[in-house]
PDB file of N, CA and C in Angstrom:
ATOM      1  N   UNK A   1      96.769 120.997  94.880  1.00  0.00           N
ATOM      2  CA  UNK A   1      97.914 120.940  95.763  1.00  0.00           C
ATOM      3  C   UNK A   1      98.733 122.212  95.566  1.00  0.00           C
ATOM      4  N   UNK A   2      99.501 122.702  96.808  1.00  0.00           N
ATOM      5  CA  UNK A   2     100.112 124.085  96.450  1.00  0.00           C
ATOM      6  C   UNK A   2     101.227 123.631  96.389  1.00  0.00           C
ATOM      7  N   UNK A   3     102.273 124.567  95.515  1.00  0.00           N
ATOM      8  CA  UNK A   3     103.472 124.488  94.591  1.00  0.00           C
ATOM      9  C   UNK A   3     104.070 124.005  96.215  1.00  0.00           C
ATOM     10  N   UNK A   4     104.307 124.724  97.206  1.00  0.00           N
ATOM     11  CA  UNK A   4     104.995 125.022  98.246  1.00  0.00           C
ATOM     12  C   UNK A   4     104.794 123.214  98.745  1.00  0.00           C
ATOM     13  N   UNK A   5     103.766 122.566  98.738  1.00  0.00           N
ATOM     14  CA  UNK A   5     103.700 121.257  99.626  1.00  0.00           C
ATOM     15  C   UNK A   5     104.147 120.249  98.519  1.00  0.00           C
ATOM     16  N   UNK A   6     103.838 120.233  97.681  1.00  0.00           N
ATOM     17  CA  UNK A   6     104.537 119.473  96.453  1.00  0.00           C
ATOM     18  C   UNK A   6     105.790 119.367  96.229  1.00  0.00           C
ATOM     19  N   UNK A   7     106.734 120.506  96.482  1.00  0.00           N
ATOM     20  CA  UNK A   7     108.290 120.972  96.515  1.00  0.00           C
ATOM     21  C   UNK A   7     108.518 120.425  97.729  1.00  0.00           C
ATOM     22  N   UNK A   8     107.815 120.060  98.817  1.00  0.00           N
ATOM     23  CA  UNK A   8     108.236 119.803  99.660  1.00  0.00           C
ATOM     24  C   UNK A   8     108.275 117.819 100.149  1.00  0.00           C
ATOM     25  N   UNK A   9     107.044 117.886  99.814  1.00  0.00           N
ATOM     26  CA  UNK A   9     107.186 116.097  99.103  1.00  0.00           C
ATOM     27  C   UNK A   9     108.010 115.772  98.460  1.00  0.00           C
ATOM     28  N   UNK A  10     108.462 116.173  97.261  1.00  0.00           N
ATOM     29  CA  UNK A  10     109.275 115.786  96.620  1.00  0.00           C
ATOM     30  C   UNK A  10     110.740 116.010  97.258  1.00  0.00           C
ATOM     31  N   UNK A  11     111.041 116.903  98.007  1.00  0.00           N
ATOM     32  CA  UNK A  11     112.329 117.391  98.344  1.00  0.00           C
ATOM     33  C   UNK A  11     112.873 115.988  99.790  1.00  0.00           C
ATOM     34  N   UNK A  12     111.651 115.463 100.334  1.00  0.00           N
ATOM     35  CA  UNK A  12     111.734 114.822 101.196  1.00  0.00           C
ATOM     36  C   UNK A  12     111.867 113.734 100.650  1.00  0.00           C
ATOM     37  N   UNK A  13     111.286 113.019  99.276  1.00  0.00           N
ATOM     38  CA  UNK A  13     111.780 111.749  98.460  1.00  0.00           C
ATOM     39  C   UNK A  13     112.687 111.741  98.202  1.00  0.00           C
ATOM     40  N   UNK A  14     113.332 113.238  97.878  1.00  0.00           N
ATOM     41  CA  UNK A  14     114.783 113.453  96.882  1.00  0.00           C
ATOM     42  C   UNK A  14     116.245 112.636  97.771  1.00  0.00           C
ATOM     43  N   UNK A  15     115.912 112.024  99.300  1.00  0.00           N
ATOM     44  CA  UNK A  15     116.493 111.726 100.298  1.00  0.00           C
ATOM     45  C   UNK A  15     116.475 109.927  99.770  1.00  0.00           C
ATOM     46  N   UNK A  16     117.814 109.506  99.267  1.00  0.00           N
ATOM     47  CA  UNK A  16     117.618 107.920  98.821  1.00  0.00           C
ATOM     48  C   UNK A  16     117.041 107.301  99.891  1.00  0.00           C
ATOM     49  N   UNK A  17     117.387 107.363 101.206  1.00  0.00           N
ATOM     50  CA  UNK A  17     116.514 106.078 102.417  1.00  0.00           C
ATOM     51  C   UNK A  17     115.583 106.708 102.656  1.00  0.00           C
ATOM     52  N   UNK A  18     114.719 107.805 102.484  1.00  0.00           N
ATOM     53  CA  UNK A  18     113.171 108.681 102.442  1.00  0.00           C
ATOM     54  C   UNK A  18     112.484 107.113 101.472  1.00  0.00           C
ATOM     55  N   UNK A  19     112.996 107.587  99.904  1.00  0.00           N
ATOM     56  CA  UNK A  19     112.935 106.881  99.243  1.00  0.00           C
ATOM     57  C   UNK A  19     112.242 105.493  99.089  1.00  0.00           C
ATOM     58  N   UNK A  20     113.616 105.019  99.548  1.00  0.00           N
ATOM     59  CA  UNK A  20     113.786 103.760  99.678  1.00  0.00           C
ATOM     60  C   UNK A  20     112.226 102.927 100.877  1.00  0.00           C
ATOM     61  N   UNK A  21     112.470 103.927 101.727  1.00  0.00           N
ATOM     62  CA  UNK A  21     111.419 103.399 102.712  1.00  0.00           C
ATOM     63  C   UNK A  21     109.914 104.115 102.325  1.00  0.00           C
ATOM     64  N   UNK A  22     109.536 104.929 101.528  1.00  0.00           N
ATOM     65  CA  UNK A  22     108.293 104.929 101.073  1.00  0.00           C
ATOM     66  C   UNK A  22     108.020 104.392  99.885  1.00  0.00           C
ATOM     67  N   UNK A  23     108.921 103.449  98.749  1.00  0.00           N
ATOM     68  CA  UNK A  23     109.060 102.581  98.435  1.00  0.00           C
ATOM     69  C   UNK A  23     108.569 101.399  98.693  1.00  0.00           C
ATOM     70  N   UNK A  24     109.225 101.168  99.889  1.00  0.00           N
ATOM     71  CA  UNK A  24     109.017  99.822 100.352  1.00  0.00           C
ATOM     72  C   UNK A  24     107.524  99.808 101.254  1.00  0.00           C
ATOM     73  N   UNK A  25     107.178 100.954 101.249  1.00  0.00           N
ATOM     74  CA  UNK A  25     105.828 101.368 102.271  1.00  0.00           C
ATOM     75  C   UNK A  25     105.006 101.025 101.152  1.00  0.00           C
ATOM     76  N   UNK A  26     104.963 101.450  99.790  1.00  0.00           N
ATOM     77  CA  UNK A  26     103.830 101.453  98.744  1.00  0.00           C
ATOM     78  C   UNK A  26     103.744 100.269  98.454  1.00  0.00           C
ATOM     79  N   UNK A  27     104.893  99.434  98.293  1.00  0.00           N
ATOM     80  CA  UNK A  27     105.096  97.958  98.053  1.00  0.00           C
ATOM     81  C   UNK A  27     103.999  97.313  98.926  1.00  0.00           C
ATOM     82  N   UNK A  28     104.152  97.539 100.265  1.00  0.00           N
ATOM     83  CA  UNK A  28     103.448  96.984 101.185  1.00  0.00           C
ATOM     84  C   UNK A  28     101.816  96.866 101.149  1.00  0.00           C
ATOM     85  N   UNK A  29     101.627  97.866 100.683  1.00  0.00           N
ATOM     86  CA  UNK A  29     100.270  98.068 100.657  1.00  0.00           C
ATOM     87  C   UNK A  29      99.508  98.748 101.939  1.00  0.00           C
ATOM     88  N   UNK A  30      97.948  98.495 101.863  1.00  0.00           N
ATOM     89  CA  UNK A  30      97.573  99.416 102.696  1.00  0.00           C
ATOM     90  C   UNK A  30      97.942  98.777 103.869  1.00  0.00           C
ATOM     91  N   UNK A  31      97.988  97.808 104.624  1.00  0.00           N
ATOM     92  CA  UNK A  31      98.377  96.581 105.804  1.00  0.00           C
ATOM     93  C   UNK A  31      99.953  97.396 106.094  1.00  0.00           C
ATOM     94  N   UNK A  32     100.585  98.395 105.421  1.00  0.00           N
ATOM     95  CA  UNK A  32     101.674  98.604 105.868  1.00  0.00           C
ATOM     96  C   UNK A  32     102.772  97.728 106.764  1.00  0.00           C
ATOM     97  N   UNK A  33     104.095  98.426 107.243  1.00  0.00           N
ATOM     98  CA  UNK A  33     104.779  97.455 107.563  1.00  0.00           C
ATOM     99  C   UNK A  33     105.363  97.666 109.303  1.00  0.00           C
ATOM    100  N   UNK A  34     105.829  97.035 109.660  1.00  0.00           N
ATOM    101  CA  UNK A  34     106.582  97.524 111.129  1.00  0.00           C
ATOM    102  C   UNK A  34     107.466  98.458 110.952  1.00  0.00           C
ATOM    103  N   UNK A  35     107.819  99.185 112.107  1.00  0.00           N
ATOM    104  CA  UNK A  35     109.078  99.491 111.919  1.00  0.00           C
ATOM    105  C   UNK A  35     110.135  98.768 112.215  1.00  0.00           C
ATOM    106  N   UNK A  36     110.128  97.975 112.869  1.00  0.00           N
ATOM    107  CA  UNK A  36     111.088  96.716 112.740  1.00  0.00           C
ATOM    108  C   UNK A  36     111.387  95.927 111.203  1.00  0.00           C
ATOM    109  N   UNK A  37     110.370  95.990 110.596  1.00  0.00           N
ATOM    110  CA  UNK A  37     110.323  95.153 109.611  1.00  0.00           C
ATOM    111  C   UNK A  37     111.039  96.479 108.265  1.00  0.00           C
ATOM    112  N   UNK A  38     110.714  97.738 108.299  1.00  0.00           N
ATOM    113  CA  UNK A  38     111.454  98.347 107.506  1.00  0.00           C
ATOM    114  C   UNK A  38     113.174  98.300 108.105  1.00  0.00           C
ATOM    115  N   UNK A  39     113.313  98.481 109.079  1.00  0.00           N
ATOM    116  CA  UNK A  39     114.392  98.684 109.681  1.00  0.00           C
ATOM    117  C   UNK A  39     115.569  97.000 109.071  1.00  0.00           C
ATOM    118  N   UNK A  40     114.677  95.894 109.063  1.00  0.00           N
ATOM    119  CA  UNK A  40     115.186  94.292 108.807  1.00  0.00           C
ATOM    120  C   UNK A  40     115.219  94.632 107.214  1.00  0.00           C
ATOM    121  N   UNK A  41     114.629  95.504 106.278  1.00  0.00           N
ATOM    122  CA  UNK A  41     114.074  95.663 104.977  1.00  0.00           C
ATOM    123  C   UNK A  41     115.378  95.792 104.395  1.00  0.00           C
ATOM    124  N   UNK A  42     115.947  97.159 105.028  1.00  0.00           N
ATOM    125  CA  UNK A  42     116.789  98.422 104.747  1.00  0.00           C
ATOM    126  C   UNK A  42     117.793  98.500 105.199  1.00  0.00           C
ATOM    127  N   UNK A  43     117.938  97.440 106.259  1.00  0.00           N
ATOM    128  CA  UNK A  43     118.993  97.519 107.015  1.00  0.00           C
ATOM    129  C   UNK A  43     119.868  99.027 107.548  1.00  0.00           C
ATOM    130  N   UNK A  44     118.908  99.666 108.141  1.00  0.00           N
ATOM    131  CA  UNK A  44     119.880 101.075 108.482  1.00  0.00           C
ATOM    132  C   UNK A  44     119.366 100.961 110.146  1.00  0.00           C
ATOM    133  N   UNK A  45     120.331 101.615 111.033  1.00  0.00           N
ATOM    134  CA  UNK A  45     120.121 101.872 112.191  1.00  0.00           C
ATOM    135  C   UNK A  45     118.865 102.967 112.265  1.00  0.00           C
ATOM    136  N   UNK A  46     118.414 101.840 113.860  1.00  0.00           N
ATOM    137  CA  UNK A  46     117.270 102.032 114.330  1.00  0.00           C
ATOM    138  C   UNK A  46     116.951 104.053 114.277  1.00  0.00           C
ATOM    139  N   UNK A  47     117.802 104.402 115.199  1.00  0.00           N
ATOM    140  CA  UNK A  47     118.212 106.339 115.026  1.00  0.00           C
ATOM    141  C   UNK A  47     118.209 106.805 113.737  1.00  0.00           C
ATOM    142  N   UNK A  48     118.389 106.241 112.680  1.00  0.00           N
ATOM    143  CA  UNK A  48     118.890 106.803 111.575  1.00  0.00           C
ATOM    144  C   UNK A  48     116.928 106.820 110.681  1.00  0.00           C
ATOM    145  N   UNK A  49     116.428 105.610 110.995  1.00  0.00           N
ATOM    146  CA  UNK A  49     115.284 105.269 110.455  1.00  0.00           C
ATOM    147  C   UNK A  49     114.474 106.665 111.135  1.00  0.00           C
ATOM    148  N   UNK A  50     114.241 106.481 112.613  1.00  0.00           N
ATOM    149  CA  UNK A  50     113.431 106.958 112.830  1.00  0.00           C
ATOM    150  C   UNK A  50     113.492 108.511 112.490  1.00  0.00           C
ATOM    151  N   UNK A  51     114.807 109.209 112.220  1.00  0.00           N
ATOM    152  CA  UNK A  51     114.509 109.942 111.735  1.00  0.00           C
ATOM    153  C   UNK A  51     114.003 110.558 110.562  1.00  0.00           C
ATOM    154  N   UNK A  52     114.349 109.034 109.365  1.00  0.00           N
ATOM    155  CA  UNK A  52     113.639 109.882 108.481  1.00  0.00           C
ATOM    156  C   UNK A  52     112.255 109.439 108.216  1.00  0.00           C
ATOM    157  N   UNK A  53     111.944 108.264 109.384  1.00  0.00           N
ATOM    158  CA  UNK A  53     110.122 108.170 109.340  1.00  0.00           C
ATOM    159  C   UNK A  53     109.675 109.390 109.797  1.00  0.00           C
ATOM    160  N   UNK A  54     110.129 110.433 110.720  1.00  0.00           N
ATOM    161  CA  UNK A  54     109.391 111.309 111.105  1.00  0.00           C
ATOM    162  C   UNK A  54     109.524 112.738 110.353  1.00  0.00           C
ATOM    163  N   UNK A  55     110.417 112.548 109.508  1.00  0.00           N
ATOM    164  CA  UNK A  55     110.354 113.513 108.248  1.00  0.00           C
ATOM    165  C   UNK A  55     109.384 113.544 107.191  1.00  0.00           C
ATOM    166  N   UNK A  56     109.436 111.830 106.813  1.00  0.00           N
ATOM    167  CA  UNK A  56     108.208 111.356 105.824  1.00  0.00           C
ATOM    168  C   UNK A  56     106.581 111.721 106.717  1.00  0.00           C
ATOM    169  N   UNK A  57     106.272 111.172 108.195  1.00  0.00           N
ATOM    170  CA  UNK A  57     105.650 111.830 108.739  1.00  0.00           C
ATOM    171  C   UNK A  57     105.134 113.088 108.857  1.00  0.00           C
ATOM    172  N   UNK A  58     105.705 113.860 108.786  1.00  0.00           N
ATOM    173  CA  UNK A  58     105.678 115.475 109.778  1.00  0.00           C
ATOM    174  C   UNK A  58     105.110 115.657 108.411  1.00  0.00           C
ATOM    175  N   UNK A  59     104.957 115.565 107.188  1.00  0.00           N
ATOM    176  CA  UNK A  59     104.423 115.763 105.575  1.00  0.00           C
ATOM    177  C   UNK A  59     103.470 115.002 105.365  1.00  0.00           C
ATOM    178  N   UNK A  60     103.045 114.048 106.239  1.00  0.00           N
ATOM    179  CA  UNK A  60     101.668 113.393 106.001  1.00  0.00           C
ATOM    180  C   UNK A  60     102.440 112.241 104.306  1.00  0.00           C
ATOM    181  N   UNK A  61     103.334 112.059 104.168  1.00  0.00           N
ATOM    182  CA  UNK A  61     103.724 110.966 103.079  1.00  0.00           C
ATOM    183  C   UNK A  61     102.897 109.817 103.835  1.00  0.00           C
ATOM    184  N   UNK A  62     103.311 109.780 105.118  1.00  0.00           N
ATOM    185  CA  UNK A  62     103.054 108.070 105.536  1.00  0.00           C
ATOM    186  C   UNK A  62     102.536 108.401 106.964  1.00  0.00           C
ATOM    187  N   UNK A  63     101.690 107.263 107.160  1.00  0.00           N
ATOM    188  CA  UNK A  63     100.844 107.453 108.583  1.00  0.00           C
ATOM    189  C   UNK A  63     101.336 106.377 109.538  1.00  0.00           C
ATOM    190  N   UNK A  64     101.526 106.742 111.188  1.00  0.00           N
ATOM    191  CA  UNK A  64     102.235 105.710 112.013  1.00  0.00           C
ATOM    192  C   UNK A  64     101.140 105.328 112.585  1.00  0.00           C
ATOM    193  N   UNK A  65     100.777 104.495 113.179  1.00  0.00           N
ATOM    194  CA  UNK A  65     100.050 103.954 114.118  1.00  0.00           C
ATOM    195  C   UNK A  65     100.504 102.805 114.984  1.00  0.00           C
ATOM    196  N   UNK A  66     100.405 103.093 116.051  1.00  0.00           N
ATOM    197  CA  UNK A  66     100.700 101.693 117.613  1.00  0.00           C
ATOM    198  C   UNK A  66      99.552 101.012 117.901  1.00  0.00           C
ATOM    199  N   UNK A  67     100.304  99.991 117.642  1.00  0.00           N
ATOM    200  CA  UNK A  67      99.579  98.426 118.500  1.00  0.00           C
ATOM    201  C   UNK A  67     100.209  97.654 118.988  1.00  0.00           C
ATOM    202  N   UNK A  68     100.158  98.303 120.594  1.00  0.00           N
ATOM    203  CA  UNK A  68     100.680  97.694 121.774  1.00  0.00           C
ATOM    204  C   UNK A  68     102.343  98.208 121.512  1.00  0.00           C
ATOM    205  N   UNK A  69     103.201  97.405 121.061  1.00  0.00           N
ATOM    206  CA  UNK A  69     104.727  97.951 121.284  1.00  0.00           C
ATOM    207  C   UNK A  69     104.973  98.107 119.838  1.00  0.00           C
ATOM    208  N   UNK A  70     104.381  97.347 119.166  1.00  0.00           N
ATOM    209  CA  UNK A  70     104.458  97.343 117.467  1.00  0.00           C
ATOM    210  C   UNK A  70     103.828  98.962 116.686  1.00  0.00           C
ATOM    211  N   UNK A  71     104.963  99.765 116.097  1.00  0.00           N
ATOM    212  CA  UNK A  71     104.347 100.997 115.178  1.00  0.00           C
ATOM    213  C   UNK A  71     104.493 100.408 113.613  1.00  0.00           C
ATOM    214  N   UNK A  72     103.220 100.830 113.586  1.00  0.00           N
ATOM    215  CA  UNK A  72     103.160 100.204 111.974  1.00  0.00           C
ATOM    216  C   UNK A  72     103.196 101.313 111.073  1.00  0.00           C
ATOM    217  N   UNK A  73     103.689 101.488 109.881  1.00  0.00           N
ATOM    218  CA  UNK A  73     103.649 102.327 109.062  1.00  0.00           C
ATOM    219  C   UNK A  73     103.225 101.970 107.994  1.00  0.00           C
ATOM    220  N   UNK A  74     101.907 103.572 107.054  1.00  0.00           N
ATOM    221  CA  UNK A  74     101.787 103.194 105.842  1.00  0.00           C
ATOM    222  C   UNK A  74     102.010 104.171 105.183  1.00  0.00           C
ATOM    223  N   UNK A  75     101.954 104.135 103.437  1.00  0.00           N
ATOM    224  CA  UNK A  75     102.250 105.222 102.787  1.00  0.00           C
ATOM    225  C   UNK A  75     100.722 105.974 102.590  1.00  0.00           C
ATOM    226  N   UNK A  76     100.688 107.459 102.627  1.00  0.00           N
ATOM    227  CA  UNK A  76      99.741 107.906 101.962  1.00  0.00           C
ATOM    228  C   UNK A  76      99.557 107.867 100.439  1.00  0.00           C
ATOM    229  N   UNK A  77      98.675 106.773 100.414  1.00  0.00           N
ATOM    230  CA  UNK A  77      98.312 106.964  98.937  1.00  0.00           C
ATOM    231  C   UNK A  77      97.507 108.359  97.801  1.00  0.00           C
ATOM    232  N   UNK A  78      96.896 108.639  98.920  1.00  0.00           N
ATOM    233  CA  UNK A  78      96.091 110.073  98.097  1.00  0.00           C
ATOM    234  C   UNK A  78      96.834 110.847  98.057  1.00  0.00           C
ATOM    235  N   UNK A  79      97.731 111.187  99.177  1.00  0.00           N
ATOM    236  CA  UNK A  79      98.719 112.434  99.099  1.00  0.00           C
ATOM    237  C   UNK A  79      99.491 111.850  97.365  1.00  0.00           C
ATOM    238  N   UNK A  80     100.514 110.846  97.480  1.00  0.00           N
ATOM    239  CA  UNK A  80     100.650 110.450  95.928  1.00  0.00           C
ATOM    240  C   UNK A  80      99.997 110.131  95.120  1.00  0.00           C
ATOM    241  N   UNK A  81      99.200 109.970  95.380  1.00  0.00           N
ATOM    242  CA  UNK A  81      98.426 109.891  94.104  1.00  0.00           C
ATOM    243  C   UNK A  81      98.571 111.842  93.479  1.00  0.00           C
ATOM    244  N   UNK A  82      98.026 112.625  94.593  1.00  0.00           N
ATOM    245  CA  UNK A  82      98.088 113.821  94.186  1.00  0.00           C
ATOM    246  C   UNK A  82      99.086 114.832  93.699  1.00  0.00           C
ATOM    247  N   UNK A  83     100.768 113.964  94.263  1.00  0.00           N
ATOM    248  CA  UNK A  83     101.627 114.517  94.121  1.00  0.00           C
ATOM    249  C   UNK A  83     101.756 113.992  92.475  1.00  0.00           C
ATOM    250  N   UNK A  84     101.112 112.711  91.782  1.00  0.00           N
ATOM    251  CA  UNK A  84     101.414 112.120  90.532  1.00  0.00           C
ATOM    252  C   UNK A  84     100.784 113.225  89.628  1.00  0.00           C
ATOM    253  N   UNK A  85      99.753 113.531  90.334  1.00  0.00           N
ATOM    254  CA  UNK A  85      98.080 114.038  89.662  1.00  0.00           C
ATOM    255  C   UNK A  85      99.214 115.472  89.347  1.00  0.00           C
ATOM    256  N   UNK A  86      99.736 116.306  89.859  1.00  0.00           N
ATOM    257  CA  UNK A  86     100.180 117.729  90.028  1.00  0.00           C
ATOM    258  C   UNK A  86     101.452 117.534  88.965  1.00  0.00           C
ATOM    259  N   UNK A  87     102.266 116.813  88.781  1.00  0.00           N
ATOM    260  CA  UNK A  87     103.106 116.149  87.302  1.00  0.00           C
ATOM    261  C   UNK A  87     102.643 116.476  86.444  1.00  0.00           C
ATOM    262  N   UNK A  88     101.632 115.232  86.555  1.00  0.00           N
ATOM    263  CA  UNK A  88     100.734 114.533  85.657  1.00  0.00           C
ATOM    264  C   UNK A  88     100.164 115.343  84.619  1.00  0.00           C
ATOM    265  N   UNK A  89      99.761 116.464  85.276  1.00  0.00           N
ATOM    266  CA  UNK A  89      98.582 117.304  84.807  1.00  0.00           C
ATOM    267  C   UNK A  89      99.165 118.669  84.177  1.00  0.00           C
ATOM    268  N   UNK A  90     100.450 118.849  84.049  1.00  0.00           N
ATOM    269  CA  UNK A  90     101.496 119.868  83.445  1.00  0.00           C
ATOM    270  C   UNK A  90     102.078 119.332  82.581  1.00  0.00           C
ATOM    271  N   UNK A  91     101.582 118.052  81.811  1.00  0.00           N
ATOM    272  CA  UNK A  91     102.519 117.260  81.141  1.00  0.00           C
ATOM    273  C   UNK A  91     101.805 117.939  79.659  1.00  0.00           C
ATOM    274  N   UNK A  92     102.711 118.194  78.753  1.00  0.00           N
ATOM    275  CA  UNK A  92     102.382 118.806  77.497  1.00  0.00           C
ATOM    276  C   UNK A  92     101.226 119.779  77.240  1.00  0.00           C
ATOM    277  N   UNK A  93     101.221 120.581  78.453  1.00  0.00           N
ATOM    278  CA  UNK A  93     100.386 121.315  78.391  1.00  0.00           C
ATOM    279  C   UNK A  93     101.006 122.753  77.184  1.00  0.00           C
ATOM    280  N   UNK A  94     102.008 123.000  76.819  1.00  0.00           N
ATOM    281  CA  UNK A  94     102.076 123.978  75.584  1.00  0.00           C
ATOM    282  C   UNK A  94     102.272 123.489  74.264  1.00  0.00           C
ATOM    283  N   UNK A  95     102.056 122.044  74.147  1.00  0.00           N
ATOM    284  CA  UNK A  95     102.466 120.983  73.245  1.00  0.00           C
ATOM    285  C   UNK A  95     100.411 121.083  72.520  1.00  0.00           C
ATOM    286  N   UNK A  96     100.152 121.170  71.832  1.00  0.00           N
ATOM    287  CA  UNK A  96      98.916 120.929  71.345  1.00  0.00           C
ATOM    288  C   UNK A  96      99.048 119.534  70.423  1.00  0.00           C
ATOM    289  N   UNK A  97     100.503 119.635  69.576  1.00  0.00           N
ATOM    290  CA  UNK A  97     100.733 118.430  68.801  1.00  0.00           C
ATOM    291  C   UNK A  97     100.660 116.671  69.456  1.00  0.00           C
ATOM    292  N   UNK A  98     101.147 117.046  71.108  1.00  0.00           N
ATOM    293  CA  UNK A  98     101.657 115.888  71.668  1.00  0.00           C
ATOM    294  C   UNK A  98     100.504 115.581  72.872  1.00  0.00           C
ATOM    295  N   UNK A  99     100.510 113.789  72.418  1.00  0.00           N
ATOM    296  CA  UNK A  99      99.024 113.196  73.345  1.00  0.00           C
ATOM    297  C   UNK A  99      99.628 112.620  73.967  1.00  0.00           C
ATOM    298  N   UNK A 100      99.988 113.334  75.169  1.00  0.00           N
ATOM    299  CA  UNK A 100     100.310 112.390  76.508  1.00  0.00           C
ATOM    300  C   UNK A 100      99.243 111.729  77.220  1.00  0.00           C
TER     301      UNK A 100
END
């Protein structure tokens, strides 16, 4: 993963209702949730959501899909997983003493 898309994932979590609603997206699982149903979750106006679904969007965090009038949303799991993996993998790396 490059420094530049990672800073940028993260900068888009760093947003508490980003957060909060890819949160509640991972919770969900892969079956993801409505947007009605995050919106009933979180209680924030409808305008306010959609903008920051299409922030989490436009970064590939979470994927939308329509059926019929219903948009369902899920979280990308590989993208986090990879954003964990890119942490993960800098963790005591000048530490030889310490077994993370």
């Amino acid at each position: 993963m490059k420094e530049e898309e990672l800073v940028n994932c993260l900068a888009q979590l760093g947003n508490i209702t980003r957060l909060r609603i890819f949160r509640l997206l991972v919770k969900a699982g892969k079956k993801g949730l409505s947007v009605g149903k995050i919106q009933e979750e979180l209680n924030v106006p409808g305008s306010t959501l959609s903008h920051h679904l299409t922030k989490l969007s436009t970064l590939n965090l979470i994927s939308q899909e329509r059926e019929g009038r219903v948009l369902h949303c899920t979280a990308n799991y590989k993208l986090l997983d990879n954003v964990i993996s890119e942490l993960k993998d800098q963790c005591c790396i000048g530490d030889e003493e310490t077994n993370c």
